[in-house]
PDB file of N, CA and C in Angstrom:
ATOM      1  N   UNK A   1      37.476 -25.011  22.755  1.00  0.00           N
ATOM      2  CA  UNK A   1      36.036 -24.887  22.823  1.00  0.00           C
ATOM      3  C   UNK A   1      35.622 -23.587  23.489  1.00  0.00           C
ATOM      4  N   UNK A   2      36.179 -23.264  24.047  1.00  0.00           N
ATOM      5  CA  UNK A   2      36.056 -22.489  25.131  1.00  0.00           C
ATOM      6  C   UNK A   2      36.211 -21.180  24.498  1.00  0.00           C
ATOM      7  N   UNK A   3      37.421 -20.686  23.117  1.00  0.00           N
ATOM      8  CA  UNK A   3      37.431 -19.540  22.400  1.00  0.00           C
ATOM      9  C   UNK A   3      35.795 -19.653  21.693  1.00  0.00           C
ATOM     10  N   UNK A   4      35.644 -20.425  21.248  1.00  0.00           N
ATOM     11  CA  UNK A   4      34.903 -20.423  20.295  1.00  0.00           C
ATOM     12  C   UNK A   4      33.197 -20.146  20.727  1.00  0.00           C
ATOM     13  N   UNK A   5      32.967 -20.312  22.233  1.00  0.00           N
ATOM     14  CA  UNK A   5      32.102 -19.762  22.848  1.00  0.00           C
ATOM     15  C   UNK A   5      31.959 -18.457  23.391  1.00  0.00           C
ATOM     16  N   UNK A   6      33.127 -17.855  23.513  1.00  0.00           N
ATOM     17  CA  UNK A   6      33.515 -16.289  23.629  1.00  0.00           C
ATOM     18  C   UNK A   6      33.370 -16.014  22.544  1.00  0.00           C
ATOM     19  N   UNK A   7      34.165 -16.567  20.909  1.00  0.00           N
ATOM     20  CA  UNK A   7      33.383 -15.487  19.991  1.00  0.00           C
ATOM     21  C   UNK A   7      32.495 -15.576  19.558  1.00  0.00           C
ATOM     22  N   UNK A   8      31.078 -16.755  19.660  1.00  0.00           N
ATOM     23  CA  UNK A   8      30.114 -16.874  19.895  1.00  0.00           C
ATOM     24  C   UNK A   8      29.252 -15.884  20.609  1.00  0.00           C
ATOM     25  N   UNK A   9      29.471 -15.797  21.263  1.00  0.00           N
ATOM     26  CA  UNK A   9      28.866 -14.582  22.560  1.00  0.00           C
ATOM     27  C   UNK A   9      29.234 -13.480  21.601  1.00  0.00           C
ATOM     28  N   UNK A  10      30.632 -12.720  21.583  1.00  0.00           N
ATOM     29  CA  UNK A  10      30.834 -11.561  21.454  1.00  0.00           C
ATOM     30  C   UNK A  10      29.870 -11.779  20.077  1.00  0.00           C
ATOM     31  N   UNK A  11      29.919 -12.119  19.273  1.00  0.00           N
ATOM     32  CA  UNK A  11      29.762 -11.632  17.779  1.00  0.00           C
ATOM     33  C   UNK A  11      27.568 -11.846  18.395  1.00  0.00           C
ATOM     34  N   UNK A  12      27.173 -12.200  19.267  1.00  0.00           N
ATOM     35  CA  UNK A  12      25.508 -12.262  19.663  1.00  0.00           C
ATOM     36  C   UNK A  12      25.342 -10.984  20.331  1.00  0.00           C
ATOM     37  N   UNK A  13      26.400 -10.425  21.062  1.00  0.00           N
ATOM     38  CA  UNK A  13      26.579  -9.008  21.420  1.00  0.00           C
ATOM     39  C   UNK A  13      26.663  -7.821  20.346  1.00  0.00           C
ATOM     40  N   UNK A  14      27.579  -8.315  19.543  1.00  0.00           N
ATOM     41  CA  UNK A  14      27.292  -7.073  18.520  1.00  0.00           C
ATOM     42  C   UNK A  14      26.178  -7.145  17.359  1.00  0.00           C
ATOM     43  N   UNK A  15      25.746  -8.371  17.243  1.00  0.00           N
ATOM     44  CA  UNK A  15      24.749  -8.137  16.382  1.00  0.00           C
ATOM     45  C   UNK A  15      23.164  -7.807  16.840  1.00  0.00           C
ATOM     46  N   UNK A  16      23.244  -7.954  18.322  1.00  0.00           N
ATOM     47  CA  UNK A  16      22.139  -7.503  18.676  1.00  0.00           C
ATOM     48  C   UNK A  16      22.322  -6.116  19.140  1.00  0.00           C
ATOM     49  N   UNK A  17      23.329  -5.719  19.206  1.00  0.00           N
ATOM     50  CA  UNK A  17      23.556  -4.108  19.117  1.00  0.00           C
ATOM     51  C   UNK A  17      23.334  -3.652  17.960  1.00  0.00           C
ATOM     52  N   UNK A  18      23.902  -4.232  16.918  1.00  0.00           N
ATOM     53  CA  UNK A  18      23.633  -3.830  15.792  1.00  0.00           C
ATOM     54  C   UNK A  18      22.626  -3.172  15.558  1.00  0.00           C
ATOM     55  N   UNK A  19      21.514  -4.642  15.788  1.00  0.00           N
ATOM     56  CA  UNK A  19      20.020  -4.486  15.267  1.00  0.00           C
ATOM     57  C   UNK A  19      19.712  -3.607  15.897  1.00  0.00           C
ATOM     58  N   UNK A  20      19.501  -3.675  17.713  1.00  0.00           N
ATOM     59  CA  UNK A  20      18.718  -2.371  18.664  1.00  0.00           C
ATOM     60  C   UNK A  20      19.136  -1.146  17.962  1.00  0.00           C
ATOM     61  N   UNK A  21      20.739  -0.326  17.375  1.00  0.00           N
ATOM     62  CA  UNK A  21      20.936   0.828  16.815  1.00  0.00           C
ATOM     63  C   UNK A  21      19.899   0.917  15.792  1.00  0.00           C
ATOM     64  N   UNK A  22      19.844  -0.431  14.969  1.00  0.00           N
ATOM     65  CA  UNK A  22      19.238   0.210  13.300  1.00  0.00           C
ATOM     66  C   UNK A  22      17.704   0.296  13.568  1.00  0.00           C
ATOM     67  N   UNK A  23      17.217  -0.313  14.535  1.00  0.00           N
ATOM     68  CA  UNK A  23      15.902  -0.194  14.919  1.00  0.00           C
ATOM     69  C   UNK A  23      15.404   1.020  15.570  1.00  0.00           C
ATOM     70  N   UNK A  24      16.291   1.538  16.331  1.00  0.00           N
ATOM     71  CA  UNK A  24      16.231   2.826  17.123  1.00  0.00           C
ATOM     72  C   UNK A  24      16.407   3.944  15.885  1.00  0.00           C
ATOM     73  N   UNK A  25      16.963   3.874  15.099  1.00  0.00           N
ATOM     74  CA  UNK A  25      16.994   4.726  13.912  1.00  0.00           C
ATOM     75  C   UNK A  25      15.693   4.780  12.819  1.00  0.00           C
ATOM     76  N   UNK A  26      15.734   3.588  12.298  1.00  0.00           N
ATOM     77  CA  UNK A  26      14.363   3.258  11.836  1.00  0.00           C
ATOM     78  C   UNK A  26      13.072   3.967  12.591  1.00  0.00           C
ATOM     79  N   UNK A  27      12.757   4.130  13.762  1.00  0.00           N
ATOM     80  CA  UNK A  27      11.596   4.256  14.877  1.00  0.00           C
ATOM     81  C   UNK A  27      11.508   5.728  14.447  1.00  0.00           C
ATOM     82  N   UNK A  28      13.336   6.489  14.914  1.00  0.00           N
ATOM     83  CA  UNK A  28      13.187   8.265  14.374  1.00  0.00           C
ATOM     84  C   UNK A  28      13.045   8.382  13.124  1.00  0.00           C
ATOM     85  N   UNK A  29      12.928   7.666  12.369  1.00  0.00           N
ATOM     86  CA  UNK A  29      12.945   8.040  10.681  1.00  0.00           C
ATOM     87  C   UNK A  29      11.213   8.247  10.682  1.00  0.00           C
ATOM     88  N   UNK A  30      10.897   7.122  11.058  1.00  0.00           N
ATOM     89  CA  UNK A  30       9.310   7.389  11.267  1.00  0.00           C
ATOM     90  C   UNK A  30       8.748   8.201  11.536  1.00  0.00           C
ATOM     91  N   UNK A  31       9.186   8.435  13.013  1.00  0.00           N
ATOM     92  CA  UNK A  31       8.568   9.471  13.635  1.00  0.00           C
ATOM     93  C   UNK A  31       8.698  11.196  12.798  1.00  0.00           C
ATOM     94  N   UNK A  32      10.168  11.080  12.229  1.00  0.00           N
ATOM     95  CA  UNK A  32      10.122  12.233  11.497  1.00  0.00           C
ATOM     96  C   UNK A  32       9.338  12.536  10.708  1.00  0.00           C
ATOM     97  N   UNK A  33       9.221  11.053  10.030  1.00  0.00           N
ATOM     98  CA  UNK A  33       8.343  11.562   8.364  1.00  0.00           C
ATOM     99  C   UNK A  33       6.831  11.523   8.839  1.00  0.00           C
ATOM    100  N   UNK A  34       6.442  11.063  10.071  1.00  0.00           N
ATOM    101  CA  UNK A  34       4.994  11.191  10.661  1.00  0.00           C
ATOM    102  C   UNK A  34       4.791  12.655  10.924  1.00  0.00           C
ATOM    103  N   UNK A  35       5.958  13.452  11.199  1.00  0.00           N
ATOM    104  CA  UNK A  35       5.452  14.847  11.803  1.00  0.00           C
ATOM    105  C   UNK A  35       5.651  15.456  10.510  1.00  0.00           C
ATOM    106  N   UNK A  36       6.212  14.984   9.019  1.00  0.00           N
ATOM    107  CA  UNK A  36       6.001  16.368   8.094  1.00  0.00           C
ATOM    108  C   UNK A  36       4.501  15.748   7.315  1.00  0.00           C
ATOM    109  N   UNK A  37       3.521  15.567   7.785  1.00  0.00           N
ATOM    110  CA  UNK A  37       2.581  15.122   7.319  1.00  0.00           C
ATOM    111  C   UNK A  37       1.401  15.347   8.503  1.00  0.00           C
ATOM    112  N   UNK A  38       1.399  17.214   8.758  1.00  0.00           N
ATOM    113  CA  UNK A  38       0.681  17.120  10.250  1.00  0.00           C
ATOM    114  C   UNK A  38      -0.809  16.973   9.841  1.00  0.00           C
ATOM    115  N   UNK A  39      -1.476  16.945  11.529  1.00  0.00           N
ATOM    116  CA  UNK A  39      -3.117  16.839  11.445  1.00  0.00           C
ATOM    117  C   UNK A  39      -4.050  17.068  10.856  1.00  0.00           C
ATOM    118  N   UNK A  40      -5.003  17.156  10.161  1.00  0.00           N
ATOM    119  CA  UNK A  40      -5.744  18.056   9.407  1.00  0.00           C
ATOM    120  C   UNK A  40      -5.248  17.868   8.105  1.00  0.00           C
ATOM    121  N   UNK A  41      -4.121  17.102   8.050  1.00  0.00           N
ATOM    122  CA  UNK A  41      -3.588  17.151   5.934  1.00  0.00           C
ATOM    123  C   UNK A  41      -4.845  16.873   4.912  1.00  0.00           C
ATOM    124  N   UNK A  42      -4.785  17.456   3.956  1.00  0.00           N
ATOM    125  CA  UNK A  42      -5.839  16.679   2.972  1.00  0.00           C
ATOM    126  C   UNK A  42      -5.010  15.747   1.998  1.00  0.00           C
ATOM    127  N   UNK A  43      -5.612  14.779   1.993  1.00  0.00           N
ATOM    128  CA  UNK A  43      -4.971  13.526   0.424  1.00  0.00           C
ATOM    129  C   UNK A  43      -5.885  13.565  -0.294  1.00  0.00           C
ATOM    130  N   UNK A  44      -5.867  13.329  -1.441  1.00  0.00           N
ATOM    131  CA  UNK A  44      -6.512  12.849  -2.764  1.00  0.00           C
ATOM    132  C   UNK A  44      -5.723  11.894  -3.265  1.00  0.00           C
ATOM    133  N   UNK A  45      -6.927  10.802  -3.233  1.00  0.00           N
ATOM    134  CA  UNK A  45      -6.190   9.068  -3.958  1.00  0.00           C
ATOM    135  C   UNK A  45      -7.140   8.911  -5.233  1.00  0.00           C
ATOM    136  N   UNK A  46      -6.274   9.142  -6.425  1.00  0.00           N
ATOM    137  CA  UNK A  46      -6.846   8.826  -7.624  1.00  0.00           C
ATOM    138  C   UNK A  46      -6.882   7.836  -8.183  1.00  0.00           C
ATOM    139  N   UNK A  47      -7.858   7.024  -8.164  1.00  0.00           N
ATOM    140  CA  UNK A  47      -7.889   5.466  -8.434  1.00  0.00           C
ATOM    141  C   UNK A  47      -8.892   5.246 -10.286  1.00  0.00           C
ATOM    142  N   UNK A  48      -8.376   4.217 -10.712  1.00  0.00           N
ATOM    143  CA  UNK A  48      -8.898   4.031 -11.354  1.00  0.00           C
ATOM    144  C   UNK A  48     -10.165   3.146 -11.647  1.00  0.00           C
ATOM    145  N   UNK A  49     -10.504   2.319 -10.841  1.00  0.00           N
ATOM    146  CA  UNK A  49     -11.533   1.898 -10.801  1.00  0.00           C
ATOM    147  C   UNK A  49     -12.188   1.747  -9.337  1.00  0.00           C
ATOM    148  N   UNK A  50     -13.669   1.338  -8.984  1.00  0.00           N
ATOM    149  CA  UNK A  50     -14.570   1.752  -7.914  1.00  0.00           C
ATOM    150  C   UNK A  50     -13.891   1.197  -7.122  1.00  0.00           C
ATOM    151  N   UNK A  51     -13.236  -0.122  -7.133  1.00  0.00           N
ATOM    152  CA  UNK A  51     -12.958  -0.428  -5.435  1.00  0.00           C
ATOM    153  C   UNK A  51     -11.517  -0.907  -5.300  1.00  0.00           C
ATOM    154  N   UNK A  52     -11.155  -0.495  -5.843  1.00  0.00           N
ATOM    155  CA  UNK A  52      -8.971  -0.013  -6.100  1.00  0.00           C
ATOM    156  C   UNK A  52      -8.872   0.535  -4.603  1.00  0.00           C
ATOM    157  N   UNK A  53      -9.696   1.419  -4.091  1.00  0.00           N
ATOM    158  CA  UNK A  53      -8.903   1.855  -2.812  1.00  0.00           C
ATOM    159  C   UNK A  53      -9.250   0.980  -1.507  1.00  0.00           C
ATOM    160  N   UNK A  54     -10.083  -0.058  -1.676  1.00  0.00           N
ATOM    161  CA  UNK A  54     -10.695  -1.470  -0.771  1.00  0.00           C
ATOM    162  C   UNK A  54      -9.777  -2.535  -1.520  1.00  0.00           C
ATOM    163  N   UNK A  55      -9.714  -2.413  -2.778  1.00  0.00           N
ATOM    164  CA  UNK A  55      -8.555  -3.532  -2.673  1.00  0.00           C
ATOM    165  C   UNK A  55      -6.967  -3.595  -2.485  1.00  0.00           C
ATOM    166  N   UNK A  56      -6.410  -2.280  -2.757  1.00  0.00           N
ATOM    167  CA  UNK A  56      -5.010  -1.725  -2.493  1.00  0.00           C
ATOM    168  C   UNK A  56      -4.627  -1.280  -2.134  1.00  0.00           C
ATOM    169  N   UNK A  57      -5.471   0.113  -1.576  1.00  0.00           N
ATOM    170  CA  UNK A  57      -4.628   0.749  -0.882  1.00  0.00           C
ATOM    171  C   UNK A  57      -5.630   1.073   0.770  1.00  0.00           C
ATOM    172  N   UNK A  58      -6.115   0.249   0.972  1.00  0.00           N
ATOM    173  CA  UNK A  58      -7.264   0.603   2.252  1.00  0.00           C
ATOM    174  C   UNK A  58      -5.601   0.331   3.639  1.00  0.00           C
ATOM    175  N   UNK A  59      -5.081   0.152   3.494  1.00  0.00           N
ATOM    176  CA  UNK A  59      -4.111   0.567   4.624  1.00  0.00           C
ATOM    177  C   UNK A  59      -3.308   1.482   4.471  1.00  0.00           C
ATOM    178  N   UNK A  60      -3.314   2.116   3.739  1.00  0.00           N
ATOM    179  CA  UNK A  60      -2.846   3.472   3.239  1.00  0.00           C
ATOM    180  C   UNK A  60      -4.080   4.357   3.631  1.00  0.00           C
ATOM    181  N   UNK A  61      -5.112   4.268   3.461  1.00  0.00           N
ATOM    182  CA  UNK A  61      -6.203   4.959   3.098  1.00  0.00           C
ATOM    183  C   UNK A  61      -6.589   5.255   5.580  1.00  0.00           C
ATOM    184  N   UNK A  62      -6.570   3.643   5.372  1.00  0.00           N
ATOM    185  CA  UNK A  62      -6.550   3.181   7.530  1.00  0.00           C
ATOM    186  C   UNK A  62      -5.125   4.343   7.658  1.00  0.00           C
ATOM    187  N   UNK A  63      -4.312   4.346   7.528  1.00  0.00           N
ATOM    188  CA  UNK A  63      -3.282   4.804   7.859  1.00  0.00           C
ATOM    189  C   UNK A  63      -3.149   6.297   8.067  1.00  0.00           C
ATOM    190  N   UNK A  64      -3.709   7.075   6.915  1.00  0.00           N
ATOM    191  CA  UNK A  64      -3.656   8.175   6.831  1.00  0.00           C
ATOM    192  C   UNK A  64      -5.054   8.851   7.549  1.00  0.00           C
ATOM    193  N   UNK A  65      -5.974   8.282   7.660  1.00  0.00           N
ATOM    194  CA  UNK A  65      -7.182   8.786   8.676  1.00  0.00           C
ATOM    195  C   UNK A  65      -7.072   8.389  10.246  1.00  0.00           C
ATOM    196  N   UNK A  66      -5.920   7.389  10.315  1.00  0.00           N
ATOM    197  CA  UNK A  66      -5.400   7.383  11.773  1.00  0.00           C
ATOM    198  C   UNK A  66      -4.664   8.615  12.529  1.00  0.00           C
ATOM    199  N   UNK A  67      -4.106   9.398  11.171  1.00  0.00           N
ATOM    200  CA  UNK A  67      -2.831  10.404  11.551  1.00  0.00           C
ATOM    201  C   UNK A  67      -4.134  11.561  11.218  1.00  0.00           C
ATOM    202  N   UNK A  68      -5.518  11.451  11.394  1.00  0.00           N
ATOM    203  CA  UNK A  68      -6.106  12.472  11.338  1.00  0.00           C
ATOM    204  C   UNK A  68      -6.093  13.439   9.757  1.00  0.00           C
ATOM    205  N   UNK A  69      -6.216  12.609   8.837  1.00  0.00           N
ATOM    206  CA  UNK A  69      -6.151  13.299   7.228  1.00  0.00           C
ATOM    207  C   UNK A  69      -7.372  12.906   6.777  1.00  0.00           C
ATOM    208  N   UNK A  70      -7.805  14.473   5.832  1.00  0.00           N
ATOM    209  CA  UNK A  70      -9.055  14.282   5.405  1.00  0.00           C
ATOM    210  C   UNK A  70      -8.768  13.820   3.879  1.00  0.00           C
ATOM    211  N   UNK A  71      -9.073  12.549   3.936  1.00  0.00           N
ATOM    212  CA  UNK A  71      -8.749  11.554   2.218  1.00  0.00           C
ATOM    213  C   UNK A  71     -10.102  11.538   1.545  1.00  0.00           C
ATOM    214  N   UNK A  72      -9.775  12.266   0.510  1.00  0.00           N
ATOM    215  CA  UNK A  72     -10.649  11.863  -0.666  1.00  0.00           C
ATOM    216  C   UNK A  72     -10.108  11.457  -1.349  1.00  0.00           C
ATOM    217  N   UNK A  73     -11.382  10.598  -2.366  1.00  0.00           N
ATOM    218  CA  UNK A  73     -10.950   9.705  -3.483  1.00  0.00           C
ATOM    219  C   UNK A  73     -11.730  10.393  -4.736  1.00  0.00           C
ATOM    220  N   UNK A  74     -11.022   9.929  -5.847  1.00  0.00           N
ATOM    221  CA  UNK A  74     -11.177  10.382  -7.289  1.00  0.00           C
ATOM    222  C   UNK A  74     -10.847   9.278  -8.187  1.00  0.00           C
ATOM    223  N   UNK A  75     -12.170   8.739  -8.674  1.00  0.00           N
ATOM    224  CA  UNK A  75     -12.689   7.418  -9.119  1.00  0.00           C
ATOM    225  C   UNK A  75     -12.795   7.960 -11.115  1.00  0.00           C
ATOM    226  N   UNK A  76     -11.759   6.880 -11.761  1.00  0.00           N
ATOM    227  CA  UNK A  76     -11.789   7.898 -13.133  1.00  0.00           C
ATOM    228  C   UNK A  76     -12.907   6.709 -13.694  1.00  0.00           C
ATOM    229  N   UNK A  77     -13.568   6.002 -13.057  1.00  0.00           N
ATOM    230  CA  UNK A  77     -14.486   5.098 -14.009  1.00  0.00           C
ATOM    231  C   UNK A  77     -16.070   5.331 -13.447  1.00  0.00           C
ATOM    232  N   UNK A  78     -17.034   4.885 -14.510  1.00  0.00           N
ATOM    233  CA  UNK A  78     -18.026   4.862 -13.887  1.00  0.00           C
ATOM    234  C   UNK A  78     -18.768   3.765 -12.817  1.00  0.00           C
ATOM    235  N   UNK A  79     -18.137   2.883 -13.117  1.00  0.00           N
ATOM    236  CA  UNK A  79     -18.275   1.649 -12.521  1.00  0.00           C
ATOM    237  C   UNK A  79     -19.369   0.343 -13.408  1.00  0.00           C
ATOM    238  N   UNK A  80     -19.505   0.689 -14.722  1.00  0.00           N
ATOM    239  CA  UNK A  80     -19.125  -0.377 -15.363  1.00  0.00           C
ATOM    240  C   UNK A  80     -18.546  -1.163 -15.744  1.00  0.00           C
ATOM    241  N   UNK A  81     -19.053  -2.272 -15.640  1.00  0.00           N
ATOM    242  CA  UNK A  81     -17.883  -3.536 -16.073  1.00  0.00           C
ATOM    243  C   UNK A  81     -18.792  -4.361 -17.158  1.00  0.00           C
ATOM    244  N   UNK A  82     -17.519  -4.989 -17.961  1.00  0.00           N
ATOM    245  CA  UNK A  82     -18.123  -5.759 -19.017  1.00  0.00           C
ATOM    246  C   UNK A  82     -18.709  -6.964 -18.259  1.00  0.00           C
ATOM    247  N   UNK A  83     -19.084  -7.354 -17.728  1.00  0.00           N
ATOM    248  CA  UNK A  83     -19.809  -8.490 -16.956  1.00  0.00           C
ATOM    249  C   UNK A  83     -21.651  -7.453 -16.418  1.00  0.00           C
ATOM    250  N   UNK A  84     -21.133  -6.221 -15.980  1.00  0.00           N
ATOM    251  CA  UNK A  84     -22.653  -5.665 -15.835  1.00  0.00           C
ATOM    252  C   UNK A  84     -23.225  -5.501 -17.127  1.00  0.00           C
ATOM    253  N   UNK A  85     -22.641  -5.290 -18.050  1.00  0.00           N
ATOM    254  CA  UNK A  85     -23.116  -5.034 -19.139  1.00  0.00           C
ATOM    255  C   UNK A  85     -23.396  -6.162 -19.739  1.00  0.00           C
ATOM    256  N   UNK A  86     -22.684  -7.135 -19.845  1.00  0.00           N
ATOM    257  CA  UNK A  86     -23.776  -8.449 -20.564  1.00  0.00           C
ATOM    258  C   UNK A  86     -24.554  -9.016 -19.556  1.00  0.00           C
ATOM    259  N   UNK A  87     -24.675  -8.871 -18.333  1.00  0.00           N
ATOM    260  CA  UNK A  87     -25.768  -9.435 -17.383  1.00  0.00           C
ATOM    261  C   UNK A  87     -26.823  -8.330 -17.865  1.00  0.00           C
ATOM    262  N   UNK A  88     -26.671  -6.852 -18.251  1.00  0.00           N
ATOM    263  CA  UNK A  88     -28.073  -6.142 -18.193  1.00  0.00           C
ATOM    264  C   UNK A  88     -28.809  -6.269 -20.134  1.00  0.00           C
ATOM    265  N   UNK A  89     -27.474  -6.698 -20.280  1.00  0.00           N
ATOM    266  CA  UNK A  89     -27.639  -6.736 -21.979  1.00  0.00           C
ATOM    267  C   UNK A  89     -27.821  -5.375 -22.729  1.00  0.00           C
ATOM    268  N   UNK A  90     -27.447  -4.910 -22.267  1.00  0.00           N
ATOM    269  CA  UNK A  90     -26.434  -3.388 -22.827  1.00  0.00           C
ATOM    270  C   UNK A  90     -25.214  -3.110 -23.559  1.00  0.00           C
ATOM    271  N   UNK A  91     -24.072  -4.594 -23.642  1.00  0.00           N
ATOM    272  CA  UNK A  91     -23.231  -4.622 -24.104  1.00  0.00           C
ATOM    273  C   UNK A  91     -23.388  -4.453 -25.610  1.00  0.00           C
ATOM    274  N   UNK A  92     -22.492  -3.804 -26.257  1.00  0.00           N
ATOM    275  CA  UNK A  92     -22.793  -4.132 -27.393  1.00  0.00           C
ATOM    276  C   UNK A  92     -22.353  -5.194 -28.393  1.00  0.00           C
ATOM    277  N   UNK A  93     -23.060  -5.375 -29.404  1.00  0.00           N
ATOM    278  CA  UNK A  93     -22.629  -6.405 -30.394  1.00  0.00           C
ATOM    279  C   UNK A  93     -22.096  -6.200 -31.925  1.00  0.00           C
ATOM    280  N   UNK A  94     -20.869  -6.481 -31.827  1.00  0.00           N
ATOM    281  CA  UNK A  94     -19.888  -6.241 -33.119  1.00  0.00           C
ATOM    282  C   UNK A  94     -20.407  -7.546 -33.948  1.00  0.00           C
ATOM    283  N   UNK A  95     -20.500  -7.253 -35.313  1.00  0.00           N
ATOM    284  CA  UNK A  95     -20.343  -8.479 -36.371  1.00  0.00           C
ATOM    285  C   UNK A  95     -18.952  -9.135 -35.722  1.00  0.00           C
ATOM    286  N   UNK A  96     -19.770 -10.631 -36.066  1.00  0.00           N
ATOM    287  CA  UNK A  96     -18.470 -11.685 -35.992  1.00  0.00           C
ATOM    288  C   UNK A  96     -17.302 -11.236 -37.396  1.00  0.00           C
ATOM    289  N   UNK A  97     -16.428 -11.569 -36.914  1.00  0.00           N
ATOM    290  CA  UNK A  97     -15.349 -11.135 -37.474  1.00  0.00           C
ATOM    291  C   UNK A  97     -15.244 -12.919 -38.645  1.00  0.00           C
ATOM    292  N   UNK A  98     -15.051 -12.146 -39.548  1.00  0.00           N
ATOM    293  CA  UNK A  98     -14.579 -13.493 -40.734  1.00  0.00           C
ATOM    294  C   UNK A  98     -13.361 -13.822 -40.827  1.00  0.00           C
ATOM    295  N   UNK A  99     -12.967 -14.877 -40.909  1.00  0.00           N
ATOM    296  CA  UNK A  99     -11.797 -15.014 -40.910  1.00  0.00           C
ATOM    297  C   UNK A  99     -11.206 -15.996 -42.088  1.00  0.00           C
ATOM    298  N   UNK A 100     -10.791 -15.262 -43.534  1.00  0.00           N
ATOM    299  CA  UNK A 100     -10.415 -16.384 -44.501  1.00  0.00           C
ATOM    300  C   UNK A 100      -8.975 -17.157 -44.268  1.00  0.00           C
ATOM    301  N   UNK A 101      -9.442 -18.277 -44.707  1.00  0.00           N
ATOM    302  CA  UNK A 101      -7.901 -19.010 -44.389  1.00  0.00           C
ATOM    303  C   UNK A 101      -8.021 -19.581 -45.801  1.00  0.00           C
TER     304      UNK A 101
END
């Protein structure tokens, strides 16, 4: 019983070494790739519709104005949707389609 609580232990020793190394590595990887992305950067996030960058990427968007980046966005739609358009009744109307069987 008594081995088996020593390699119990040892093997809780190295795997929490383990982890503290890969975590301590992980932390500088960060920190590196935080400094090639200095103060003042500009981004441009090209989204395709109006609120793509509130629905996907707004912690990207939090993220990069935390590290001090001036983010603009580039919206390729106008912000119609087929729902504004049959609520304003603007949509348009195709002939029903026939269908012989």
């Amino acid at each position: 019983m008594e081995v088996v609580g020593v390699l119990g232990l040892i093997v809780v020793v190295l795997a929490s070494g383990f982890f503290w190394v890969w975590d301590f590595l992980e932390r500088m990887k960060s920190q590196e790739q935080a400094g090639l992305l200095g103060s003042e950067s500009r981004t441009l996030l090209v989204i395709a519709h109006p609120d793509d960058e509130a629905m996907f990427f707004a912690p990207t968007v939090l993220g990069l104005t935390r590290l001090r980046h001036r983010v603009f966005l580039l919206c390729f739609s106008a912000g119609i949707s087929q729902m504004t358009q049959v609520c304003s009744g603007t949509q348009s109307r195709w002939p029903a389609s026939s269908s012989s069987t």
